[in-house]
N, C-alpha and C. Protein backbone atom coordinates (compact mmCIF):
# COMPACT_ATOMS: atom_id res chain seq x y z
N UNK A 1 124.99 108.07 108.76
CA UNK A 1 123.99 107.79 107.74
C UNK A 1 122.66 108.36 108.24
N UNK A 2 122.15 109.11 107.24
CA UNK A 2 120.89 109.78 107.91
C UNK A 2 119.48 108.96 107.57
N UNK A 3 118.23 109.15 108.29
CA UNK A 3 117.39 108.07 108.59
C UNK A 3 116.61 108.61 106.55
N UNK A 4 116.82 109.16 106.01
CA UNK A 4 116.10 109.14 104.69
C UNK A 4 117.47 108.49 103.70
N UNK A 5 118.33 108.51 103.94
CA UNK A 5 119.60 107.67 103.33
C UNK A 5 119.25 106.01 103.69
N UNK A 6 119.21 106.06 104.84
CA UNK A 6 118.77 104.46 104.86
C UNK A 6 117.43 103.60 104.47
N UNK A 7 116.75 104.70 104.40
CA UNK A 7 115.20 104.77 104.45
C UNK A 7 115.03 104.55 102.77
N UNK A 8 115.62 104.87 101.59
CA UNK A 8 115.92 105.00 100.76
C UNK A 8 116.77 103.88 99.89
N UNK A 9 118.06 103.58 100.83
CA UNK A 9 118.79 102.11 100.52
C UNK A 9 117.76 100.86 100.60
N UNK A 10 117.10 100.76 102.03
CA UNK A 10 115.96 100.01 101.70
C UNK A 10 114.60 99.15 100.80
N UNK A 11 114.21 100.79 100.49
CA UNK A 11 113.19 100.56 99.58
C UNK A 11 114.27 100.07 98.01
N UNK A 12 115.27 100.68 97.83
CA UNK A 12 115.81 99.78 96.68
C UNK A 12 116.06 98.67 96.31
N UNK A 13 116.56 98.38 97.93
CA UNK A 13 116.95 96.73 97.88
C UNK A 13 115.60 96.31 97.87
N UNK A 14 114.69 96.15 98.47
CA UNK A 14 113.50 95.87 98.17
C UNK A 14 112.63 95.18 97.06
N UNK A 15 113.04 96.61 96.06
CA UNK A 15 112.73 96.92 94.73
C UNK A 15 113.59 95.84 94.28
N UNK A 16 115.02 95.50 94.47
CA UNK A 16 115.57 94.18 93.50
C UNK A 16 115.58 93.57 93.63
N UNK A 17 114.81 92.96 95.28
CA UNK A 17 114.49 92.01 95.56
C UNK A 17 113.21 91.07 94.93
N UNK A 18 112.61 92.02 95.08
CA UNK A 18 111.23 92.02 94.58
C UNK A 18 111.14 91.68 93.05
N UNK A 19 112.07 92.33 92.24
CA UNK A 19 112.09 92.27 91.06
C UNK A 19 112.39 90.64 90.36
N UNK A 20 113.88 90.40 91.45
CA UNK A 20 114.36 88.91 91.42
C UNK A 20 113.49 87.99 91.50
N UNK A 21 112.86 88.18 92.07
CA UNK A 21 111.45 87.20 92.64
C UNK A 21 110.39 86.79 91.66
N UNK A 22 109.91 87.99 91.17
CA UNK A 22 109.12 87.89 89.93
C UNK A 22 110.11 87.52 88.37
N UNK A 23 110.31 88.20 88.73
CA UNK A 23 111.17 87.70 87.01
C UNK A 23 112.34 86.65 87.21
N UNK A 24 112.83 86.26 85.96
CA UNK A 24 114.07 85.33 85.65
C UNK A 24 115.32 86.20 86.14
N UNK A 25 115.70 87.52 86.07
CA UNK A 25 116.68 88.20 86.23
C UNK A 25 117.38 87.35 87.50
N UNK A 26 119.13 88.03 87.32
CA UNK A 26 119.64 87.04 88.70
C UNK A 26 119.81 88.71 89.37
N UNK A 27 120.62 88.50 90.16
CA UNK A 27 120.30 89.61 91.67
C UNK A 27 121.20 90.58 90.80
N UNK A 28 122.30 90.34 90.23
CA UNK A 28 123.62 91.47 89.78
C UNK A 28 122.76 92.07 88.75
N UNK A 29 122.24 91.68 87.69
CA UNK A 29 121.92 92.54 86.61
C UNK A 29 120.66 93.01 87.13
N UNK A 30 119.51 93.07 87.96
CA UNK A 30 118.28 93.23 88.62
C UNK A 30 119.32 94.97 89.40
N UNK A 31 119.68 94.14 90.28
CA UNK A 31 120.79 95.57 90.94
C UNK A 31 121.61 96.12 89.79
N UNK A 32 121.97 96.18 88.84
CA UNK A 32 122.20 97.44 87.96
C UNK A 32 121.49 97.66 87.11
N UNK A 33 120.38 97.13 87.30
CA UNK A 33 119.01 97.68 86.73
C UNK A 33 118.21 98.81 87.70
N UNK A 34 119.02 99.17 88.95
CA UNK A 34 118.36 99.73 90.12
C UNK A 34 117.35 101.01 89.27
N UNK A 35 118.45 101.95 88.97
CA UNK A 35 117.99 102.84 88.59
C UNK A 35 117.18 103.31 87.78
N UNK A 36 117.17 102.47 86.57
CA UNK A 36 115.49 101.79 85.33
C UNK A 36 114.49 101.89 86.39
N UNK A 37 114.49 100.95 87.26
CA UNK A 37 113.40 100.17 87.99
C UNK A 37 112.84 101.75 88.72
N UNK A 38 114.07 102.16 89.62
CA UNK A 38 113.13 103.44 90.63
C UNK A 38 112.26 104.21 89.52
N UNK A 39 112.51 104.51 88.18
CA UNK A 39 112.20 105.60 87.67
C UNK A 39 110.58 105.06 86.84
N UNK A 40 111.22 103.93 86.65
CA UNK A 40 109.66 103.23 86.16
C UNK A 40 108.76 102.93 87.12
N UNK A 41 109.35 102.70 88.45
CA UNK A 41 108.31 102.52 89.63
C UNK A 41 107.54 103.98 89.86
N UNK A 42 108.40 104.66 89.98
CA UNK A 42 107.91 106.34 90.02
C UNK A 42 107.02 107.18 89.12
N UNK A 43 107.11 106.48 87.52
CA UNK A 43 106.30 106.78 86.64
C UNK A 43 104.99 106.05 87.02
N UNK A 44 105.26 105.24 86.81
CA UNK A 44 103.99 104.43 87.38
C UNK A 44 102.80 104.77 88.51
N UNK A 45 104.21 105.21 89.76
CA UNK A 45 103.21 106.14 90.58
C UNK A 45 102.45 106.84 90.76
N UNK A 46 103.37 108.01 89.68
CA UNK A 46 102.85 109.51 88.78
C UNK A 46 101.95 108.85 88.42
N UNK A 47 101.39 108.33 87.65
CA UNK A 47 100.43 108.05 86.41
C UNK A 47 99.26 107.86 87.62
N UNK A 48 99.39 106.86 88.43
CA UNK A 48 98.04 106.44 89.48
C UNK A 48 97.63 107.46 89.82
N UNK A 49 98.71 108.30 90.81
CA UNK A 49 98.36 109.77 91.39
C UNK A 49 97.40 110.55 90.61
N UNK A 50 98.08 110.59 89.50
CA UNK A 50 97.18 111.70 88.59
C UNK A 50 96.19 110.99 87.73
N UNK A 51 95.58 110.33 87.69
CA UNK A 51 94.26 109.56 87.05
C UNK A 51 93.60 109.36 87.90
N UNK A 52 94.18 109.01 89.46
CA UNK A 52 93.09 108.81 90.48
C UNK A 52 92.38 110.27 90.90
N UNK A 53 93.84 111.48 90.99
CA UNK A 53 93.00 112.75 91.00
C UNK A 53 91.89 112.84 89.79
N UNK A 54 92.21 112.62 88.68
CA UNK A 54 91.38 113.27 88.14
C UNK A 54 90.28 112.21 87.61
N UNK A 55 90.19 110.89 88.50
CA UNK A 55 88.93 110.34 88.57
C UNK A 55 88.25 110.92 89.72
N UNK A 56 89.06 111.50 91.06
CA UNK A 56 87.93 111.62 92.14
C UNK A 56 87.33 113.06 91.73
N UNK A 57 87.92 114.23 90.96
CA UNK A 57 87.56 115.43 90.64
C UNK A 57 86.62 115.00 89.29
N UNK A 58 86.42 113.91 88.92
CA UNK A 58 85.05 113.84 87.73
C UNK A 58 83.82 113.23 88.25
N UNK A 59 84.36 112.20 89.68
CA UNK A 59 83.22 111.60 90.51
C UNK A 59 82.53 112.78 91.37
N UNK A 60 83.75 113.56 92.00
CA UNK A 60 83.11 114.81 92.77
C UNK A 60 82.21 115.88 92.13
N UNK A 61 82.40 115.62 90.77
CA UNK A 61 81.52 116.72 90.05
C UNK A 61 80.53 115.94 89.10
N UNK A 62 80.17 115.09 89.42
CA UNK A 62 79.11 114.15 88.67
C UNK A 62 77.56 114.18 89.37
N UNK A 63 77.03 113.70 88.62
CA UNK A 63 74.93 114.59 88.94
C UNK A 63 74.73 112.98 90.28
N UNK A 64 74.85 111.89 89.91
CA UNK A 64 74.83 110.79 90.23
C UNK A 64 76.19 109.98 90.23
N UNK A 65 76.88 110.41 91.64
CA UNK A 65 78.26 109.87 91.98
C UNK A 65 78.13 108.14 91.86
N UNK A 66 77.11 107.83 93.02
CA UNK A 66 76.73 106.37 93.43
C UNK A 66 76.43 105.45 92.07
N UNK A 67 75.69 106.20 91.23
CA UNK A 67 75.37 105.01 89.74
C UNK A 67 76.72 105.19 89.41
N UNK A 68 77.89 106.13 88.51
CA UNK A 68 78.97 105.72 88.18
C UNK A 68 80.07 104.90 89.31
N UNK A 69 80.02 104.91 90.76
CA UNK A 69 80.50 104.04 91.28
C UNK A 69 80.17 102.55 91.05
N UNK A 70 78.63 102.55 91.47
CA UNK A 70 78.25 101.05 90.76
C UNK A 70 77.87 100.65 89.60
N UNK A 71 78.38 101.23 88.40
CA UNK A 71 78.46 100.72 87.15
C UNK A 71 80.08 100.32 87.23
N UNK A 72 80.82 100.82 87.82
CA UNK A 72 82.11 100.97 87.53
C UNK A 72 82.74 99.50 88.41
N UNK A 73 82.01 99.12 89.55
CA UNK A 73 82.34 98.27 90.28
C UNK A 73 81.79 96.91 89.46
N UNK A 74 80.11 96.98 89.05
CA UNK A 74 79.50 96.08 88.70
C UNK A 74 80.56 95.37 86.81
N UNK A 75 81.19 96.41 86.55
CA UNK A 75 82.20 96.23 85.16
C UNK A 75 82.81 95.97 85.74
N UNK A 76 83.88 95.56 86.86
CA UNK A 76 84.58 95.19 87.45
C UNK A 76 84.64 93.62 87.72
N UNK A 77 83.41 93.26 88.74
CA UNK A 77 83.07 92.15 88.62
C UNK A 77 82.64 91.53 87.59
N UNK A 78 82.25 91.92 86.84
CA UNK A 78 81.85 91.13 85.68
C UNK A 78 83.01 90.88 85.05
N UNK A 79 84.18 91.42 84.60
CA UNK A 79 85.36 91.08 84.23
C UNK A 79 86.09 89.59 84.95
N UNK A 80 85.91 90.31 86.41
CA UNK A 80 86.36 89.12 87.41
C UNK A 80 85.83 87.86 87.37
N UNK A 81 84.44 87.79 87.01
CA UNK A 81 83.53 86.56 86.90
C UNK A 81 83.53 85.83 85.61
N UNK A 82 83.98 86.25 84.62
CA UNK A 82 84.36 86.02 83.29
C UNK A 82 85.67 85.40 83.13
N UNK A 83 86.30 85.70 83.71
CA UNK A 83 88.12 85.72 84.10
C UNK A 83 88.11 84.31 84.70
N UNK A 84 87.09 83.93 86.07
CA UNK A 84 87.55 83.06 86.84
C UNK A 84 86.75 81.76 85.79
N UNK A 85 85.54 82.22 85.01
CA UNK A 85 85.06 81.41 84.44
C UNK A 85 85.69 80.45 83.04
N UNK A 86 86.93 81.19 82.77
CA UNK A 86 87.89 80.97 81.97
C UNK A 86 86.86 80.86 80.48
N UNK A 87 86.19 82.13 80.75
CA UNK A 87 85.64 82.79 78.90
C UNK A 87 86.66 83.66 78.16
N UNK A 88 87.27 83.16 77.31
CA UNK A 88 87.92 84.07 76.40
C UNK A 88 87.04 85.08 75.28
N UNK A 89 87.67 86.18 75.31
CA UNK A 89 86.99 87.11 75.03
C UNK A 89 87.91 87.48 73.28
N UNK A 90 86.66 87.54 72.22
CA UNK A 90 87.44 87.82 71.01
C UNK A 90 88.73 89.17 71.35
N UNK A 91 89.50 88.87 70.54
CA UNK A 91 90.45 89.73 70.44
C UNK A 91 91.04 89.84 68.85
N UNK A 92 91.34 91.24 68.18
CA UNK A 92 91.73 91.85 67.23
C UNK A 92 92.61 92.60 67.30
C-alpha cells in the first residue's frame, strides 16, 4: 500500500466520520455517501481557492488596501456583535 493510498483512505474515513458526527446519518449510508461527500468537499474547496485568489488580486490592486481590509473586518464584527446580541434581522 503506497503512502498516498493510505494517506487518502484516511482523509475519507475522516470525512464519514466527521459527517456521522454532525448529522443524523448512521456510519453505512454516510460511507456510501463517500463519494457525494469527497466531491462536494472538493467543490467547496475549489470555490474558496478561487474567490480567495481573486479577493487577494482585487486587494493587491486596490488605491487603499488597509480601509477595504478594515471595513471588511469592522462588517464582520458587527455581524458577530448582532448575532451574539440575539437581534434578528428583517428577512424577505
Amino acid at each position: 500500500m503506497s503512502a498516498r493510498l493510505a494517506a487518502a483512505s484516511a482523509f475519507v474515513t475522516a470525512l464519514v466520520v466527521v459527517t456521522v458526527w454532525l448529522t443524523d446519518l448512521s456510519f453505512g449510508r454516510a460511507a456510501l455517501l463517500a463519494p457525494v461527500l469527497v466531491i462536494g468537499l472538493a467543490a467547496v474547496a475549489g470555490l474558496l481557492v478561487f474567490w480567495g485568489k481573486v479577493g487577494w488580486d482585487s486587494l493587491r490592486r486596490a488605491r487603499h488596501p488597509r480601509l477595504l481590509v478594515a471595513g471588511a473586518l469592522a462588517f464582520v464584527l458587527l455581524l458577530a456583535a448582532l448575532a451574539l446580541l440575539g437581534v434578528q434581522l428583517p428577512r424577505e
